[in-house]
PDB file of N, CA and C in Angstrom:
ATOM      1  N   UNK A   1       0.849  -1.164   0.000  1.00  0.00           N
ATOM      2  CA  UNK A   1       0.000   0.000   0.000  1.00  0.00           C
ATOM      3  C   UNK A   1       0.903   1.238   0.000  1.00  0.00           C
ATOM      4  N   UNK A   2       0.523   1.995  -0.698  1.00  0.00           N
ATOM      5  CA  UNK A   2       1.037   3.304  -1.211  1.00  0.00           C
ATOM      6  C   UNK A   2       1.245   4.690   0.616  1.00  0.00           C
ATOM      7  N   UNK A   3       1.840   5.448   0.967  1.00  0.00           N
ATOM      8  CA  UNK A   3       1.924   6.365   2.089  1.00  0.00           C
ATOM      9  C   UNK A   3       1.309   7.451   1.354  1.00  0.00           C
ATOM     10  N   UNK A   4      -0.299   7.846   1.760  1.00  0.00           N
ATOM     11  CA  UNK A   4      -0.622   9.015   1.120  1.00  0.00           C
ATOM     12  C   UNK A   4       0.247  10.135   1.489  1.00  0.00           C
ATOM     13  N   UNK A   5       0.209  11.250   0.725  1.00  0.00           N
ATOM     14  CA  UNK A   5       0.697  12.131   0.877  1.00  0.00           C
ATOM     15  C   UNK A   5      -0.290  13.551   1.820  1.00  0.00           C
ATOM     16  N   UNK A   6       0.025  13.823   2.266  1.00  0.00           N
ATOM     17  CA  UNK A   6      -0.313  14.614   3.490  1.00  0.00           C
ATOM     18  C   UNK A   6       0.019  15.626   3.760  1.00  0.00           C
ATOM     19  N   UNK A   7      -0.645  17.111   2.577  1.00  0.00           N
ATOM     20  CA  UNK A   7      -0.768  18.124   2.575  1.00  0.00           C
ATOM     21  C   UNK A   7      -1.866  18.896   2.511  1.00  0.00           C
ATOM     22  N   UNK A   8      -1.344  19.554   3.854  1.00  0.00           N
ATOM     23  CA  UNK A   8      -2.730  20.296   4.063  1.00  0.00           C
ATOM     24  C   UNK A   8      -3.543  21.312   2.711  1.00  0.00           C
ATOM     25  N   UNK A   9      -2.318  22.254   2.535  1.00  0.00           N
ATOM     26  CA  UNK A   9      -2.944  22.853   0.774  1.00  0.00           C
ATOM     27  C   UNK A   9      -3.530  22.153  -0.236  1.00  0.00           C
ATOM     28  N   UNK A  10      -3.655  20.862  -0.168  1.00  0.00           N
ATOM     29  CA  UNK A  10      -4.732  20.511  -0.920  1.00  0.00           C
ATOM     30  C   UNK A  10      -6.178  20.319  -0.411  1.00  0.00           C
ATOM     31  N   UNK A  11      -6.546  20.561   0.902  1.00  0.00           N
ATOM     32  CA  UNK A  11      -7.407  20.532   1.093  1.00  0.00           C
ATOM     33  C   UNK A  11      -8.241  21.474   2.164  1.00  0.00           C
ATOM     34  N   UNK A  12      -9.150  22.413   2.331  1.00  0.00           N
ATOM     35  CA  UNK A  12      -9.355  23.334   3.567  1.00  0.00           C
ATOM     36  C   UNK A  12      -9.286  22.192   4.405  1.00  0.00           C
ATOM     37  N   UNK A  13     -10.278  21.319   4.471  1.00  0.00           N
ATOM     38  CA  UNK A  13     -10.443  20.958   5.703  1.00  0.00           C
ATOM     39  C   UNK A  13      -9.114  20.218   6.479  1.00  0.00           C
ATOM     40  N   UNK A  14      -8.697  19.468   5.536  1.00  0.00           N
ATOM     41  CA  UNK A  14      -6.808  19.249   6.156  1.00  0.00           C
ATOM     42  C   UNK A  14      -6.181  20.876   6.873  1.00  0.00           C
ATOM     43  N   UNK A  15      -6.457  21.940   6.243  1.00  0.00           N
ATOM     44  CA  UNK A  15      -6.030  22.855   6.790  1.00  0.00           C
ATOM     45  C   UNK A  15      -6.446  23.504   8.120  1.00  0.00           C
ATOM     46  N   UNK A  16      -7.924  23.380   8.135  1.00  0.00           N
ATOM     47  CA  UNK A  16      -8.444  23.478   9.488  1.00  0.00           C
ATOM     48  C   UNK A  16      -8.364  22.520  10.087  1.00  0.00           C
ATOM     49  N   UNK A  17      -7.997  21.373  10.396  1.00  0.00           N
ATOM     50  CA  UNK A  17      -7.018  19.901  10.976  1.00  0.00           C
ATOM     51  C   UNK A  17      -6.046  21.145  11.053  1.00  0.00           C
ATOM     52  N   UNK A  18      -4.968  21.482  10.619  1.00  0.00           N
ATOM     53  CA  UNK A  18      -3.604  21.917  10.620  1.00  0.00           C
ATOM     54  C   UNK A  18      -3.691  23.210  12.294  1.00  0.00           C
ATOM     55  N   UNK A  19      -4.801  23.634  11.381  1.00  0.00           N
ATOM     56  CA  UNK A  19      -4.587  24.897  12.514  1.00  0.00           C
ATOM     57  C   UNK A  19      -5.205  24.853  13.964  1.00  0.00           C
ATOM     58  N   UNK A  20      -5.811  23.906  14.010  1.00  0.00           N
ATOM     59  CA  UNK A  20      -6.429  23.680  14.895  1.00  0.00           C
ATOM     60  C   UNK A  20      -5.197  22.827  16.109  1.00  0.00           C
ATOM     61  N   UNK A  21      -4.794  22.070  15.612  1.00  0.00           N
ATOM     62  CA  UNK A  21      -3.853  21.490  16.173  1.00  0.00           C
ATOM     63  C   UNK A  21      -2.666  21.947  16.617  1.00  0.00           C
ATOM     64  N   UNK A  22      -2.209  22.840  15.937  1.00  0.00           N
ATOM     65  CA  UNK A  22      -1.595  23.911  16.135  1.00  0.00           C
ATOM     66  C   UNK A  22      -1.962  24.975  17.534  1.00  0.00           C
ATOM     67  N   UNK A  23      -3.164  25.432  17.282  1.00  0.00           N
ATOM     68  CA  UNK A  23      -3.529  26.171  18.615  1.00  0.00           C
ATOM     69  C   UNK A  23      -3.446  25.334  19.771  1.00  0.00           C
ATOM     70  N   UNK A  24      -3.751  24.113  19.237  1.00  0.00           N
ATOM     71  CA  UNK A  24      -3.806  23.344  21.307  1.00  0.00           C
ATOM     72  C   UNK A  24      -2.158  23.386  20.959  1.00  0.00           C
ATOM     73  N   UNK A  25      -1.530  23.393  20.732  1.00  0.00           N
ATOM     74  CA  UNK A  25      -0.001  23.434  20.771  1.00  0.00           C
ATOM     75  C   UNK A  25       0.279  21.947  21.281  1.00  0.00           C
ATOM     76  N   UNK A  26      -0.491  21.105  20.204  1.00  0.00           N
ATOM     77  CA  UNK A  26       0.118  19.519  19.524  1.00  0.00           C
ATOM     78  C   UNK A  26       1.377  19.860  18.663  1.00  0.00           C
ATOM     79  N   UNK A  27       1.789  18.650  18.712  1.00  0.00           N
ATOM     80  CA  UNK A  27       3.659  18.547  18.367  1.00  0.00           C
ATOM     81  C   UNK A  27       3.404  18.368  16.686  1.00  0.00           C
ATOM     82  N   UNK A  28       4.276  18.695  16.026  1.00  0.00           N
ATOM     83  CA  UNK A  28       4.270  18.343  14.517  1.00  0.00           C
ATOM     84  C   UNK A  28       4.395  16.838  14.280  1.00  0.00           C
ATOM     85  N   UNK A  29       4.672  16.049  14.757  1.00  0.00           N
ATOM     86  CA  UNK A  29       5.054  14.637  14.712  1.00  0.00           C
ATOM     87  C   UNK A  29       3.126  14.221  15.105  1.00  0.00           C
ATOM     88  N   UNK A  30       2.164  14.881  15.844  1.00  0.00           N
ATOM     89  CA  UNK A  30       1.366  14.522  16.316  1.00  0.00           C
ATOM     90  C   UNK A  30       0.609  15.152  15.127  1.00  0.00           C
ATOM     91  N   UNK A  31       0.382  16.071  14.657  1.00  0.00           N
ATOM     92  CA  UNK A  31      -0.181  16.851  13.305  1.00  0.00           C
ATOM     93  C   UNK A  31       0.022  15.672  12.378  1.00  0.00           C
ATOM     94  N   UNK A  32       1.221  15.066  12.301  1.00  0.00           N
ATOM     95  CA  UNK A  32       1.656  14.497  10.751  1.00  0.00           C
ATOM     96  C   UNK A  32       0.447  13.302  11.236  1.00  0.00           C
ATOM     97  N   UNK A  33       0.525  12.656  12.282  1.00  0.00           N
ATOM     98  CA  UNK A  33      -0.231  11.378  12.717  1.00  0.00           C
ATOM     99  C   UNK A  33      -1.760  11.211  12.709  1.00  0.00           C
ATOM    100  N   UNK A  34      -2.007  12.640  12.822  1.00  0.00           N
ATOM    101  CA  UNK A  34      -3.063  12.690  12.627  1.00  0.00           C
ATOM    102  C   UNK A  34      -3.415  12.826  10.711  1.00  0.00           C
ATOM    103  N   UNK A  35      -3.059  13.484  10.059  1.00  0.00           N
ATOM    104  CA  UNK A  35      -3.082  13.771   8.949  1.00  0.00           C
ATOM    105  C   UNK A  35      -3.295  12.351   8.281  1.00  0.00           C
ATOM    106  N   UNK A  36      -2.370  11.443   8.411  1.00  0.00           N
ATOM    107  CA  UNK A  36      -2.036  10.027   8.085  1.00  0.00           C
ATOM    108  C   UNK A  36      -3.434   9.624   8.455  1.00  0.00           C
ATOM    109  N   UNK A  37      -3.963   9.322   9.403  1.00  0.00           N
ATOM    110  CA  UNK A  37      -4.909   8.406   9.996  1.00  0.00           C
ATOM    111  C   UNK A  37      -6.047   9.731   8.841  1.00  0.00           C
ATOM    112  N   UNK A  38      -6.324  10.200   8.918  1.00  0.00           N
ATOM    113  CA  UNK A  38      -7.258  11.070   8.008  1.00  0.00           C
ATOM    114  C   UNK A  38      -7.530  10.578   6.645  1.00  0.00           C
ATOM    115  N   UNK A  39      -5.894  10.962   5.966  1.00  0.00           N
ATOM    116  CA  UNK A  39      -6.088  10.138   4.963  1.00  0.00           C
ATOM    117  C   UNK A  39      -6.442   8.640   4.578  1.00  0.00           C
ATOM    118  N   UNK A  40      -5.465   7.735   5.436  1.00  0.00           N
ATOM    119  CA  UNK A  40      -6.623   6.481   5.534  1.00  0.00           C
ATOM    120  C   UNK A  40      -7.704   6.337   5.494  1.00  0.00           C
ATOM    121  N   UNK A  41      -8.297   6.685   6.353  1.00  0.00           N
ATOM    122  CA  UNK A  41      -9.422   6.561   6.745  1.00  0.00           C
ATOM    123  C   UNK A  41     -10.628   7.228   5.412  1.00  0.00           C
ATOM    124  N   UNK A  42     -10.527   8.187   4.863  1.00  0.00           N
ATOM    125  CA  UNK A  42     -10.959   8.979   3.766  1.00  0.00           C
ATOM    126  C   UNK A  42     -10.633   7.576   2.458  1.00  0.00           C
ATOM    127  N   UNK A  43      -9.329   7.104   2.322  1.00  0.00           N
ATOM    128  CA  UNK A  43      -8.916   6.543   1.277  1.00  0.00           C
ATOM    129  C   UNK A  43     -10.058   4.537   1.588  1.00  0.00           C
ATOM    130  N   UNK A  44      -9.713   4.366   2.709  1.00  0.00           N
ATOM    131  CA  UNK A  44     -10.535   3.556   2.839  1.00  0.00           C
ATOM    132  C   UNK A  44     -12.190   3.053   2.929  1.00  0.00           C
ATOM    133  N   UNK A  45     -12.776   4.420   3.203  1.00  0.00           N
ATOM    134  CA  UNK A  45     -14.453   4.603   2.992  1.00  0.00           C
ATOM    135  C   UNK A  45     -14.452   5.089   1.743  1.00  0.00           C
ATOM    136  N   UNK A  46     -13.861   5.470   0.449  1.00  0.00           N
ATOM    137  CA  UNK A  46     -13.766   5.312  -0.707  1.00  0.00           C
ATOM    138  C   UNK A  46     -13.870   4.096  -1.975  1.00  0.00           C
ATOM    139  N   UNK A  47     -12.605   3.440  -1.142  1.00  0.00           N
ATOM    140  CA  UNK A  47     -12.527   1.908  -1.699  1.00  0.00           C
ATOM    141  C   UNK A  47     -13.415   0.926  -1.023  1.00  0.00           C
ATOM    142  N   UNK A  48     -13.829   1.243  -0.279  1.00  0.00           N
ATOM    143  CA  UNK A  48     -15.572   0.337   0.322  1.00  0.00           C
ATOM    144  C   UNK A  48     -16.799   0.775  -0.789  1.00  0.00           C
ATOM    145  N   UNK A  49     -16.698   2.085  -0.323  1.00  0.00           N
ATOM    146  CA  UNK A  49     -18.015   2.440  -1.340  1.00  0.00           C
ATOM    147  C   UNK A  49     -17.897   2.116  -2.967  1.00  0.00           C
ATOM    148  N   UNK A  50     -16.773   2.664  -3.338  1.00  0.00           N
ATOM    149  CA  UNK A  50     -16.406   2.151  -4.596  1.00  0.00           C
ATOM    150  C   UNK A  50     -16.842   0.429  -4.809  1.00  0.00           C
ATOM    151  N   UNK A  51     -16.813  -0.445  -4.096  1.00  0.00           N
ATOM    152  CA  UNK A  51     -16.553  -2.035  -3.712  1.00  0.00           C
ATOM    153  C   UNK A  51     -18.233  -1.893  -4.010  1.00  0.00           C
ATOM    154  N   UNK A  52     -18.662  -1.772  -3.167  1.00  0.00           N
ATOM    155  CA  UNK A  52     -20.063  -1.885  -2.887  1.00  0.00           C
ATOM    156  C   UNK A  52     -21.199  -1.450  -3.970  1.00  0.00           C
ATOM    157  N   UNK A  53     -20.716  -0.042  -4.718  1.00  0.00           N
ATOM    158  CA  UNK A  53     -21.826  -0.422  -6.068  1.00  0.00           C
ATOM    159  C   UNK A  53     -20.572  -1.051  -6.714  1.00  0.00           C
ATOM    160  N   UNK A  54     -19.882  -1.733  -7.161  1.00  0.00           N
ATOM    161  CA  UNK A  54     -19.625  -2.233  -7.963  1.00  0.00           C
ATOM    162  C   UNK A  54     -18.942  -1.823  -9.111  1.00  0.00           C
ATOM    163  N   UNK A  55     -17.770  -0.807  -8.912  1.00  0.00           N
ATOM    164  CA  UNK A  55     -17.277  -0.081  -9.577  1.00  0.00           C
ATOM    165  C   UNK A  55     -15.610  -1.114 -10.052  1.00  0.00           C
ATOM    166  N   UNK A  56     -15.605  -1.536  -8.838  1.00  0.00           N
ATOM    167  CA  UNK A  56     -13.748  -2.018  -8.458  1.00  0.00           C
ATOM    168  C   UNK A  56     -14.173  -3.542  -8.647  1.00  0.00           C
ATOM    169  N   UNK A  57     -13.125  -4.515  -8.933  1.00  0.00           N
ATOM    170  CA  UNK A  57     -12.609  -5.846  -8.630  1.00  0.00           C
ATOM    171  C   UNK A  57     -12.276  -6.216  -7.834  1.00  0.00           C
ATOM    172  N   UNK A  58     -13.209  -7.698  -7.441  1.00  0.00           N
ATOM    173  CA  UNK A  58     -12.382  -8.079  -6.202  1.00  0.00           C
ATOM    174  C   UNK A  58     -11.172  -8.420  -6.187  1.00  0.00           C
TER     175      UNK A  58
END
């Protein structure tokens, strides 16, 4: 499996993730971790739904 890439400028809401985390004065190592689990999580209720009507191969 591929390491999404995990920039906030592509997305507001990654960016409001960014800044938000930022104000509680979370660590950058804790920003990146979160970002990661985001993208998963986004990339994986994609490839379900995709699965489910029947777009993808099993």
């Amino acid at each position: 499996m591929s390491t999404p890439s995990y920039s906030p400028s592509e997305s507001p809401f990654l960016d409001r993730v960014r800044r938000t985390i930022r104000l509680n004065h979370l660590s950058r190592r804790t920003e990146k971790s979160y970002f990661y689990y985001i993208l998963d999580e986004r990339a994986f209720r994609i490839d379900r739904t995709l699965s489910a009507i029947g777009c993808m191969k099993a």
